[in-house]
N, C-alpha and C. Protein backbone atom coordinates (compact mmCIF):
# COMPACT_ATOMS: atom_id res chain seq x y z
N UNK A 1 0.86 -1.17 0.00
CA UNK A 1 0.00 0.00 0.00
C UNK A 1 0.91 1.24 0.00
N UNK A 2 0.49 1.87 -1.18
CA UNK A 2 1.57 3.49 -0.89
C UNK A 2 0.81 4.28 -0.80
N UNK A 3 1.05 5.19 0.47
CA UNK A 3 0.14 6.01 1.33
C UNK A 3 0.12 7.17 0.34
N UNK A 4 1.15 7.36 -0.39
CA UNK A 4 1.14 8.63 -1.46
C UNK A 4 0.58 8.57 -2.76
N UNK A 5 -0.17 7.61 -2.72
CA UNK A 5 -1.23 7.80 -4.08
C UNK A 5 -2.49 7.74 -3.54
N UNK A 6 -2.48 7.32 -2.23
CA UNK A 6 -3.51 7.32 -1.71
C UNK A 6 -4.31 9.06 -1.55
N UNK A 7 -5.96 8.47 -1.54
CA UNK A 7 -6.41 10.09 -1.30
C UNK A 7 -6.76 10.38 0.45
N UNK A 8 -6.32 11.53 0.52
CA UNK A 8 -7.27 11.80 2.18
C UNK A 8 -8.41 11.00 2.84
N UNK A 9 -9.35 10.87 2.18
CA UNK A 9 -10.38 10.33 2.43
C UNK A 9 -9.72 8.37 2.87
N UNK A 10 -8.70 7.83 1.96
CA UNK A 10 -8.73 6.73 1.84
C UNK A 10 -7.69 6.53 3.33
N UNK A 11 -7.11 7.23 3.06
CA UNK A 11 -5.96 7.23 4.27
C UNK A 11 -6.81 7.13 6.20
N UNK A 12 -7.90 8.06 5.74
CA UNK A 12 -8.35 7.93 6.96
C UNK A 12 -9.07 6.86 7.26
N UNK A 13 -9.71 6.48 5.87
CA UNK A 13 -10.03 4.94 6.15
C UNK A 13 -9.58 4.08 6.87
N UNK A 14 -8.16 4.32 6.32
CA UNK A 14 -7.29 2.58 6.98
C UNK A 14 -6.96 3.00 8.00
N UNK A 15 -6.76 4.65 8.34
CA UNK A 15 -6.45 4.90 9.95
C UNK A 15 -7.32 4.01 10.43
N UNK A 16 -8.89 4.21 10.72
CA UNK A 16 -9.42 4.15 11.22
C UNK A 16 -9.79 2.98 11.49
N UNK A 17 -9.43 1.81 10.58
CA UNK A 17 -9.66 0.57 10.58
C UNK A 17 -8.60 0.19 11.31
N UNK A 18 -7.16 0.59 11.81
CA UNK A 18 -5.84 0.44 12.33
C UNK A 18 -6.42 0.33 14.16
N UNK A 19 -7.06 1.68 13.62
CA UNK A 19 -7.29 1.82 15.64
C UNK A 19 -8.74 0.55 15.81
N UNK A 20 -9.67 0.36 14.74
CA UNK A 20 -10.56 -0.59 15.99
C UNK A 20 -9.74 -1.57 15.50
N UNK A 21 -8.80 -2.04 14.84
CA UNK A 21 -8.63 -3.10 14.91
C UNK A 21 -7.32 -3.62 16.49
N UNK A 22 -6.89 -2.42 16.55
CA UNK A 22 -5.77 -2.35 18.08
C UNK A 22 -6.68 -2.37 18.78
N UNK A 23 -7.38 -1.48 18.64
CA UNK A 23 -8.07 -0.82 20.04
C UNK A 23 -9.63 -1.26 20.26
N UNK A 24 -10.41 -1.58 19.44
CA UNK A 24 -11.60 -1.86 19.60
C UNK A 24 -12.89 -0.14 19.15
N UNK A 25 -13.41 -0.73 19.29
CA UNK A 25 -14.49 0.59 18.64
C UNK A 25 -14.63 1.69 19.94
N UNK A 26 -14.60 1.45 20.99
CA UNK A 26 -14.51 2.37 21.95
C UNK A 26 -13.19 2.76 21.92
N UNK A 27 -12.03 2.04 21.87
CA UNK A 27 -10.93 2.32 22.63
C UNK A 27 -10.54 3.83 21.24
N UNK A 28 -11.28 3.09 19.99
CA UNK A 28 -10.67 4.03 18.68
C UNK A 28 -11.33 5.51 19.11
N UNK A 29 -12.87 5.47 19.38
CA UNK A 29 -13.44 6.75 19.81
C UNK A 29 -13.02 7.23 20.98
N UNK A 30 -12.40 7.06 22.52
CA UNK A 30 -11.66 7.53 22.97
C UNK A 30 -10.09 8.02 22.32
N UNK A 31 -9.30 7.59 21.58
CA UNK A 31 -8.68 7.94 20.91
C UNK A 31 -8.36 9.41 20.32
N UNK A 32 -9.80 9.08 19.32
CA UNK A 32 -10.18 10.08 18.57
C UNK A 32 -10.53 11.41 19.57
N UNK A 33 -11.02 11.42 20.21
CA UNK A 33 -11.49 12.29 21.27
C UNK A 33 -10.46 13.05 22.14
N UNK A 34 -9.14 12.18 21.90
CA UNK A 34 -7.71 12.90 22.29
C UNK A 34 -7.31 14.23 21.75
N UNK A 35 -7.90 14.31 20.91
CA UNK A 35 -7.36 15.46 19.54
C UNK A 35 -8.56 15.56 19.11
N UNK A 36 -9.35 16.39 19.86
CA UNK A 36 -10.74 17.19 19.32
C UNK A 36 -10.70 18.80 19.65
N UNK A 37 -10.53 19.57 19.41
CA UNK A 37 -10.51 21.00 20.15
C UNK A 37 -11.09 21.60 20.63
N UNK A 38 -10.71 22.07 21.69
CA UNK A 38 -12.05 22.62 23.01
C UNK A 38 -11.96 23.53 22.78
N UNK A 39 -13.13 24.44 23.32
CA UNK A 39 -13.57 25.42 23.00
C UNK A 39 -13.43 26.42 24.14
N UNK A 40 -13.31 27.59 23.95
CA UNK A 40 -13.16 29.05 25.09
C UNK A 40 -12.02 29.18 25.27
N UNK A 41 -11.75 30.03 26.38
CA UNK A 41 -10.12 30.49 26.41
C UNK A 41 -9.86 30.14 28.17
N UNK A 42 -9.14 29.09 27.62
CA UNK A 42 -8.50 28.35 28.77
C UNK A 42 -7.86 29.47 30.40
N UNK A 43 -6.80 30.13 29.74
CA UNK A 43 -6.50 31.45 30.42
C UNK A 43 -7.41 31.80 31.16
N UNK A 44 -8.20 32.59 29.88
CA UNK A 44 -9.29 33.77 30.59
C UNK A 44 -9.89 32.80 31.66
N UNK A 45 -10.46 31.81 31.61
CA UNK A 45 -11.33 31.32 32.56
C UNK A 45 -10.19 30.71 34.04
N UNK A 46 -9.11 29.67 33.70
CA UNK A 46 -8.53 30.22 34.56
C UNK A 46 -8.29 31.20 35.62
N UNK A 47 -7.85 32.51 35.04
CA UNK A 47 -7.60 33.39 35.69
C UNK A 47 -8.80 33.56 36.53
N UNK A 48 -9.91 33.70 35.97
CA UNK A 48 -11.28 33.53 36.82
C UNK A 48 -11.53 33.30 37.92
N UNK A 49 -11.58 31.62 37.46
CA UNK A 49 -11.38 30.96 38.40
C UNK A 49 -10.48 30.91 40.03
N UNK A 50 -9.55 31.46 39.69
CA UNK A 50 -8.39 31.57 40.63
C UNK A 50 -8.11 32.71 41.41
N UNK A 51 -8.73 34.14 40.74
CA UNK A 51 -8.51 35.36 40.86
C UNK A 51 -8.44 35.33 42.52
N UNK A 52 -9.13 34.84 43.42
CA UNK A 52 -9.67 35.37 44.70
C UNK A 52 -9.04 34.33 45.96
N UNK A 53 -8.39 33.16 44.86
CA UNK A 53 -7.45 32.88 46.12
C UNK A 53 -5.81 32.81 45.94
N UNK A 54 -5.39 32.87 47.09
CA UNK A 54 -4.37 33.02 47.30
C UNK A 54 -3.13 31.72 47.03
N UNK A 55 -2.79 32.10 47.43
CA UNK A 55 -1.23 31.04 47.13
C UNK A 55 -1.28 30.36 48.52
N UNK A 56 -1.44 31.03 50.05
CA UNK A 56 -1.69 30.19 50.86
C UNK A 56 -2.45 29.70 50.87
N UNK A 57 -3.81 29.54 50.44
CA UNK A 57 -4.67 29.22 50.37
C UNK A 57 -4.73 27.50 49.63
N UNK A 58 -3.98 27.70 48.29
CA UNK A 58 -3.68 26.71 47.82
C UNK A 58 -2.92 25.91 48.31
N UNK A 59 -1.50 26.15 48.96
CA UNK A 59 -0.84 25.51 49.94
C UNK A 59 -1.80 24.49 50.67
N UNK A 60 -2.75 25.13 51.30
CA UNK A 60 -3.41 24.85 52.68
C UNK A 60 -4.06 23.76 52.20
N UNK A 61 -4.69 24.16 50.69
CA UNK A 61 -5.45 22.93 49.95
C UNK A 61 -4.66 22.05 50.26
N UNK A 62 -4.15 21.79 49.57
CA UNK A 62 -2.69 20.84 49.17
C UNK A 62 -2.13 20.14 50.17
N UNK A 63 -1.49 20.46 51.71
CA UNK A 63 -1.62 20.03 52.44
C UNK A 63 -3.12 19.01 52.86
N UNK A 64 -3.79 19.97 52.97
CA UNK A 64 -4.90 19.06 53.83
C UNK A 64 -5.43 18.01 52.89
N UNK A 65 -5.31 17.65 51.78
CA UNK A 65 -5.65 16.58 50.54
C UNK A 65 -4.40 15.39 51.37
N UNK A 66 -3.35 16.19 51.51
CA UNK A 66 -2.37 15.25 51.89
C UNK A 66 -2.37 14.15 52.81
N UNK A 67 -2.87 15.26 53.92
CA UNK A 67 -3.34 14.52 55.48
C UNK A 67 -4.25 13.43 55.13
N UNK A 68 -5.28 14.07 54.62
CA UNK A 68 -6.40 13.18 54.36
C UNK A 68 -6.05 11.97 53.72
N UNK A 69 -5.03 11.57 53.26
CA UNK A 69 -4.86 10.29 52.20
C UNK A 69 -3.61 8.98 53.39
């Protein structure tokens, strides 16, 4: 098989037949789902998220997850 006469369309074919045949039909759609692109701005919401606590604060998290285990 030479992948360079091959067309786009065909190529993804046999990808796709590669992964259920490794992986099984779930394992291929988890896969696939590795490399899908999310949406919003990671940052911005971040920052959000975080704006109002502190660094000790997080510490303190962090510790006490610790204890607890």
């Amino acid at each position: 098989m030479n992948t360079r006469e091959m067309t786009p369309e065909q190529i993804r074919t046999k990808g796709l037949e590669a992964l259920v045949r490794e992986l099984g039909t779930v394992g291929m759609i988890r896969f696939i789902q590795l490399f899908e692109p999310g949406s919003g701005d990671y940052t911005k919401e971040r920052e959000n998220l975080l704006k109002s606590i502190t660094l000790d604060e997080i510490m303190s998290e962090i510790q006490s997850k610790r204890d607890a285990s």
